[in-house]
N, C-alpha and C. Protein backbone atom coordinates (compact mmCIF):
# COMPACT_ATOMS: atom_id res chain seq x y z
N UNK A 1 41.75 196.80 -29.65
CA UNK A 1 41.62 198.22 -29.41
C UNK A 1 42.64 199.02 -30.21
N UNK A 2 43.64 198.48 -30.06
CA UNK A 2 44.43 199.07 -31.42
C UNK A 2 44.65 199.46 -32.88
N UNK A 3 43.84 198.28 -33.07
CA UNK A 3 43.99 198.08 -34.26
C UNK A 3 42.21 198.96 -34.73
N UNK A 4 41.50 199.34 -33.85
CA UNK A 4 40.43 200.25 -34.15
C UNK A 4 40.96 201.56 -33.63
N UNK A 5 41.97 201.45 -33.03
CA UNK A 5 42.83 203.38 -33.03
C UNK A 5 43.14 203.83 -34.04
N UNK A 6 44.17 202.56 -35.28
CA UNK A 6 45.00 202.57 -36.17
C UNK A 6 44.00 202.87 -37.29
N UNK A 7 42.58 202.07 -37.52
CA UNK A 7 41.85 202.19 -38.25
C UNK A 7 41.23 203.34 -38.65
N UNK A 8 40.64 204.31 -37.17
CA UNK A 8 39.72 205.33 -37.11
C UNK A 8 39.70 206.87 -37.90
N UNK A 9 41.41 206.80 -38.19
CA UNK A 9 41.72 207.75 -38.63
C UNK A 9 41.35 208.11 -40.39
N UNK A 10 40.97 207.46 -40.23
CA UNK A 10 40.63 207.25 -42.26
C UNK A 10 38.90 207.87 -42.73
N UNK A 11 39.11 207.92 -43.81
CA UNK A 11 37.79 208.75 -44.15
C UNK A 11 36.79 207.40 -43.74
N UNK A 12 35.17 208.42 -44.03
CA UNK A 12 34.22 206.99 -43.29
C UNK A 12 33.44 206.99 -44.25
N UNK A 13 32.97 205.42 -44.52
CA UNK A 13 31.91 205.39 -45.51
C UNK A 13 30.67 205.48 -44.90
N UNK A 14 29.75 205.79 -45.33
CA UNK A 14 28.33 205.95 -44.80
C UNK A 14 28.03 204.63 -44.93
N UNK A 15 27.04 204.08 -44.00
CA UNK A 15 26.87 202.46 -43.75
C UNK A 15 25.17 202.45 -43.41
N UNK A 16 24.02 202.56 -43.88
CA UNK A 16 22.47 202.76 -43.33
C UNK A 16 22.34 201.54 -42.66
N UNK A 17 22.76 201.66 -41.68
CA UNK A 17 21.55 200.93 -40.63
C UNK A 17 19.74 200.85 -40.62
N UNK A 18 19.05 200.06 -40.50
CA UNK A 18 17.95 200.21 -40.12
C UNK A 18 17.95 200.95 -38.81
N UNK A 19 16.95 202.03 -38.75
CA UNK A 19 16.64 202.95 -37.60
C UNK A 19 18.07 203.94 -36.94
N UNK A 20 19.59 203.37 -37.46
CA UNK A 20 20.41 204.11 -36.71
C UNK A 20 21.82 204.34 -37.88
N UNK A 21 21.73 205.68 -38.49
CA UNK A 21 22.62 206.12 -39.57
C UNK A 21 24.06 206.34 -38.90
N UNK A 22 24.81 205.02 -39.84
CA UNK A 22 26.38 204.76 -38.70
C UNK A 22 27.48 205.79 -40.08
N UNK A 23 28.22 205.80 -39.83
CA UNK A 23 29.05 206.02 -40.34
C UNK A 23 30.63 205.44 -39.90
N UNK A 24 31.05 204.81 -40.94
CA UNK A 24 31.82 203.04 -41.04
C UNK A 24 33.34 203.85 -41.37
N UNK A 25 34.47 203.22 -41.12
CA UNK A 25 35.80 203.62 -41.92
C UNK A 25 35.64 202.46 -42.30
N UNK A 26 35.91 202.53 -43.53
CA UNK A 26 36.35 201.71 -44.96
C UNK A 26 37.26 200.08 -44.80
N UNK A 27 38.22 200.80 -43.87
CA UNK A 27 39.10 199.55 -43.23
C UNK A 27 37.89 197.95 -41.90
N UNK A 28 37.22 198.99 -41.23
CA UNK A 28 36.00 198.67 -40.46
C UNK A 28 35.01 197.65 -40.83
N UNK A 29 34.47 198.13 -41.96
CA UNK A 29 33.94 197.82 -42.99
C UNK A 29 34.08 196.44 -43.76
N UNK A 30 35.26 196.65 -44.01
CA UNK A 30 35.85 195.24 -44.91
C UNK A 30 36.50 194.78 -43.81
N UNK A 31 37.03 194.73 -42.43
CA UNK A 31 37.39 193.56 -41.54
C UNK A 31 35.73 192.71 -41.16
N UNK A 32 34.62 193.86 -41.07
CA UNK A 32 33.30 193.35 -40.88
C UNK A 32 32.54 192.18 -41.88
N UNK A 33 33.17 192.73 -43.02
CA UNK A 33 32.53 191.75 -44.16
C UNK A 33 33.61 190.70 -44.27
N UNK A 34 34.75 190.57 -43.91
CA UNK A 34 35.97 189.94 -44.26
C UNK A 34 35.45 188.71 -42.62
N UNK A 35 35.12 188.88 -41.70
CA UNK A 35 34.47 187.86 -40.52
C UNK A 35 33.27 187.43 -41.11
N UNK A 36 32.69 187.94 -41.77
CA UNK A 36 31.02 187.48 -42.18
C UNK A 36 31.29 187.08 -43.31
N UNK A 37 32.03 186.86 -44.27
CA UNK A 37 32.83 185.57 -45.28
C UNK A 37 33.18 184.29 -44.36
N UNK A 38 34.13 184.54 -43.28
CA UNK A 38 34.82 183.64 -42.83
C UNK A 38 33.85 182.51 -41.74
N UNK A 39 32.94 183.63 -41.32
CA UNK A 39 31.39 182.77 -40.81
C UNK A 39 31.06 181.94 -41.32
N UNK A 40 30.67 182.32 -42.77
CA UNK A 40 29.99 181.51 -43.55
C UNK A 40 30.78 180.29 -44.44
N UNK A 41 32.05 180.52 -44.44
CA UNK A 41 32.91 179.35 -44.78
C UNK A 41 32.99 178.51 -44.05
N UNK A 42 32.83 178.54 -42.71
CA UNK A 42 33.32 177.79 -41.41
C UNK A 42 31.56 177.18 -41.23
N UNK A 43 30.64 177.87 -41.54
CA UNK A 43 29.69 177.04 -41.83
C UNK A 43 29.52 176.19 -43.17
N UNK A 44 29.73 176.31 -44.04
CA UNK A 44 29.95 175.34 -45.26
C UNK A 44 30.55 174.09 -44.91
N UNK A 45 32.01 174.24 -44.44
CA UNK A 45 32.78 173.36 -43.99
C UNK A 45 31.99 172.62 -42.79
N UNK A 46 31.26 173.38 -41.92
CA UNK A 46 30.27 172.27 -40.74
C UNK A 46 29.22 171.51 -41.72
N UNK A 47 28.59 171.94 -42.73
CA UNK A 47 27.45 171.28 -43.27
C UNK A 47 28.38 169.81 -44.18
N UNK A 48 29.32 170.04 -44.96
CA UNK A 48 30.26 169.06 -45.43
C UNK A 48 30.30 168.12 -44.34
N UNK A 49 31.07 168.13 -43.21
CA UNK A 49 31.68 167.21 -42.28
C UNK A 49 30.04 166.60 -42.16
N UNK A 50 28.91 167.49 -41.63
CA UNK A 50 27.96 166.60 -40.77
C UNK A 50 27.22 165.84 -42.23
N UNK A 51 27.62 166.13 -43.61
CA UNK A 51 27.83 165.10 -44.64
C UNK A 51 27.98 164.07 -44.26
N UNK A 52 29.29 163.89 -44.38
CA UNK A 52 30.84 163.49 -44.10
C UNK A 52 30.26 161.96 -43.02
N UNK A 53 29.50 162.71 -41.96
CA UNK A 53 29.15 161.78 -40.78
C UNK A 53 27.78 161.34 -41.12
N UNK A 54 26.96 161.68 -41.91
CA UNK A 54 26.05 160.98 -42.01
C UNK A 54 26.14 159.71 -43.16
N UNK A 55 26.73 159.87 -44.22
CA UNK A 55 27.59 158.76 -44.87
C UNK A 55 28.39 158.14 -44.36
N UNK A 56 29.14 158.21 -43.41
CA UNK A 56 29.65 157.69 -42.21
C UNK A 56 28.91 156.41 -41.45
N UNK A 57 28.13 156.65 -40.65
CA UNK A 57 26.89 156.28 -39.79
C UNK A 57 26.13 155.08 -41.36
N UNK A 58 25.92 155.46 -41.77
CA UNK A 58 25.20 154.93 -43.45
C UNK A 58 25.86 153.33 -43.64
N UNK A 59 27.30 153.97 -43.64
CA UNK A 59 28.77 152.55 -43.98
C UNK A 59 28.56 151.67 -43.17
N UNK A 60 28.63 152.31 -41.73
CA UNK A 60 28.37 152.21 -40.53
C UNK A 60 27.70 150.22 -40.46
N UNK A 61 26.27 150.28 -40.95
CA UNK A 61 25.58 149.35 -40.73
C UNK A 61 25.97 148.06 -41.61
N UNK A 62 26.77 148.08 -42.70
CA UNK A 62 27.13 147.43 -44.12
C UNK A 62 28.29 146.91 -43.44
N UNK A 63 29.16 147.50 -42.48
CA UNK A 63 30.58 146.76 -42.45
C UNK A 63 30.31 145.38 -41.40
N UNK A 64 31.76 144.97 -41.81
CA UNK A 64 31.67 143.59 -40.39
C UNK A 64 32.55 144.17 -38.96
N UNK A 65 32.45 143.51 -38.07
CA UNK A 65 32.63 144.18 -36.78
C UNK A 65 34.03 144.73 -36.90
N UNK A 66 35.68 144.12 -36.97
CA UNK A 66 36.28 144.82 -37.11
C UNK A 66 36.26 146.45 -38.17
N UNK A 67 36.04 146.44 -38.77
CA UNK A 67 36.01 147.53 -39.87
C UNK A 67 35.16 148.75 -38.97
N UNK A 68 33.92 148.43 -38.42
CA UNK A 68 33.30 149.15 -37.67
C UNK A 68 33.88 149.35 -37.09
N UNK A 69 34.75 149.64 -35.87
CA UNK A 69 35.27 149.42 -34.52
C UNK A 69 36.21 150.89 -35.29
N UNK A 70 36.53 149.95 -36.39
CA UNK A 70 37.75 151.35 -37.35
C UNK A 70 36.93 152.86 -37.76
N UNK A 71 35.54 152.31 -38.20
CA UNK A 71 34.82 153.31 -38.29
C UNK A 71 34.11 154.39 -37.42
N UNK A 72 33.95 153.78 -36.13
CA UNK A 72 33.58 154.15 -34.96
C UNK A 72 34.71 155.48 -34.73
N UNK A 73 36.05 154.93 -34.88
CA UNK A 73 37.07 155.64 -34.25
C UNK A 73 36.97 157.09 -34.75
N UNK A 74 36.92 156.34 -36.09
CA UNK A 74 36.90 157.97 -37.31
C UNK A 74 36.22 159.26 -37.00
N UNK A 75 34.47 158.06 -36.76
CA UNK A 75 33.31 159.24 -36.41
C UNK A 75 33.89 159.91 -35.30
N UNK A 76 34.31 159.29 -34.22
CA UNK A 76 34.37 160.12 -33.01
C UNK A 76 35.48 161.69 -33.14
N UNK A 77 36.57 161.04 -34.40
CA UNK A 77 37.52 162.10 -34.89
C UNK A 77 36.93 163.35 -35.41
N UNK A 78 35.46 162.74 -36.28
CA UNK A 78 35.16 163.60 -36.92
C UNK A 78 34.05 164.48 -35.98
N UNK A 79 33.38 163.90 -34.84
CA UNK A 79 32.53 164.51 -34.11
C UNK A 79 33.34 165.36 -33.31
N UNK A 80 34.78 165.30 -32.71
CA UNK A 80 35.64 166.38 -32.26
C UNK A 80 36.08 167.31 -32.91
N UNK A 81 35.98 167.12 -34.56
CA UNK A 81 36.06 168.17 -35.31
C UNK A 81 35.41 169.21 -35.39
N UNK A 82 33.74 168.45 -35.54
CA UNK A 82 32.27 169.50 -35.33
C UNK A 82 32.65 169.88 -34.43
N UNK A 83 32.78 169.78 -33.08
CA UNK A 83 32.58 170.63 -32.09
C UNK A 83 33.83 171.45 -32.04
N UNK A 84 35.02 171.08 -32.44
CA UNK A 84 36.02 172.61 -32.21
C UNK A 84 35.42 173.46 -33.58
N UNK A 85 35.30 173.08 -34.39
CA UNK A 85 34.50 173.98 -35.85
C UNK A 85 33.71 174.85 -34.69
N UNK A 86 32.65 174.22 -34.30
CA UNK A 86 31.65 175.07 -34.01
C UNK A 86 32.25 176.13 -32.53
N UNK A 87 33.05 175.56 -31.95
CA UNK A 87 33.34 176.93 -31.28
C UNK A 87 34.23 177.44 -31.66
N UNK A 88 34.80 177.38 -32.66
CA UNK A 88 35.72 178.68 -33.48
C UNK A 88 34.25 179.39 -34.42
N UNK A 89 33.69 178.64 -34.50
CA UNK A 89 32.14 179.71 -34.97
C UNK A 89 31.36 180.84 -34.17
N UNK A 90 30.94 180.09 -32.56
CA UNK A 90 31.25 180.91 -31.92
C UNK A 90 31.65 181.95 -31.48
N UNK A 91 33.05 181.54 -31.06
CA UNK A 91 33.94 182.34 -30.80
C UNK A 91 33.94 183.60 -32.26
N UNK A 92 33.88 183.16 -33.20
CA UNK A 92 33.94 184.32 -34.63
C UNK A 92 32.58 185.17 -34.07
N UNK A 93 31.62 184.24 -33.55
CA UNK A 93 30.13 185.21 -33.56
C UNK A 93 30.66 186.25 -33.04
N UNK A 94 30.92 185.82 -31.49
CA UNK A 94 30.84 186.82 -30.43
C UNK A 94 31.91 187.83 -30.39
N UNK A 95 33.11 187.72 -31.71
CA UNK A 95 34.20 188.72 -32.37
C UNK A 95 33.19 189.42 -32.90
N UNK A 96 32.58 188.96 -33.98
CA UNK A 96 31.78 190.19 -34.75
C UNK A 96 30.35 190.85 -33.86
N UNK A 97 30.28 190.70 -32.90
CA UNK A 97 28.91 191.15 -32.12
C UNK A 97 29.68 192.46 -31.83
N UNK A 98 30.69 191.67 -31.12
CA UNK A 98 31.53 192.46 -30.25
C UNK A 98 32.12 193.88 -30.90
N UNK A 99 32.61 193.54 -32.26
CA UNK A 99 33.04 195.03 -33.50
C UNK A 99 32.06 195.03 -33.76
N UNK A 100 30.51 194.94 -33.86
CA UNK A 100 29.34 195.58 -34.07
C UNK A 100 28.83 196.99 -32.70
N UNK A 101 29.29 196.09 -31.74
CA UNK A 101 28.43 197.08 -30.83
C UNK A 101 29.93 198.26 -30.50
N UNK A 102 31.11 197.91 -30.59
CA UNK A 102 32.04 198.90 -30.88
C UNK A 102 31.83 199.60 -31.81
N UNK A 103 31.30 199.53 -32.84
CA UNK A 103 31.03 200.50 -34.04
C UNK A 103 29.61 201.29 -34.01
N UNK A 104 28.52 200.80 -33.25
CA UNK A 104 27.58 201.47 -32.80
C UNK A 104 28.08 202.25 -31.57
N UNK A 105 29.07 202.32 -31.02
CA UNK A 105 29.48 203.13 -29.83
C UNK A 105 30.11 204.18 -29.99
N UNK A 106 30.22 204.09 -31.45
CA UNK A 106 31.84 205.26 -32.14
C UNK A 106 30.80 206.56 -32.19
């Protein structure tokens, strides 16, 4: 909330919405596009890992039992990875929903 007090004061760029003509401050704007970069990195990085694990799983069948047991461990490292990834994705969604419907409220 502050940091959209600190923001508001600045000239506004015009922003066309479909059906609803917003008008954006500049700062607004680029924190909006600056989360919707960071979305889409944090999805890149999920499509890599579930790579990552399907070459994984692949090795998986080729090794002898100790080595597996080692490999097993990994996947499970790497399947706790996917899932905190994906709720810091999340969590990013429901940041930018959230400065969406604040900026439709202005």
């Amino acid at each position: 909330m502050i940091l959209l007090q600190l923001l508001l004061p600045l000239p506004p760029v015009s922003l066309q919405l479909p059906l609803l003509p917003v008008s954006l401050p500049l700062p607004l704007l680029l924190l909006l596009l600056l989360l919707l970069l960071l979305l889409l990195l944090l999805l890149l990085l999920m499509m890599l890992l579930l790579l990552l694990l399907l070459q994984q799983l692949l090795l998986l069948l080729l090794l002898p039992l100790v080595l597996q047991l080692l490999l097993l461990l990994q996947l499970l490292l790497l399947l706790l990875m996917l899932s905190l990834l994906l709720i810091l994705q999340l969590l990013l969604l429901m940041l930018l929903l959230l400065l969406l419907l604040q900026l439709l409220l202005l």
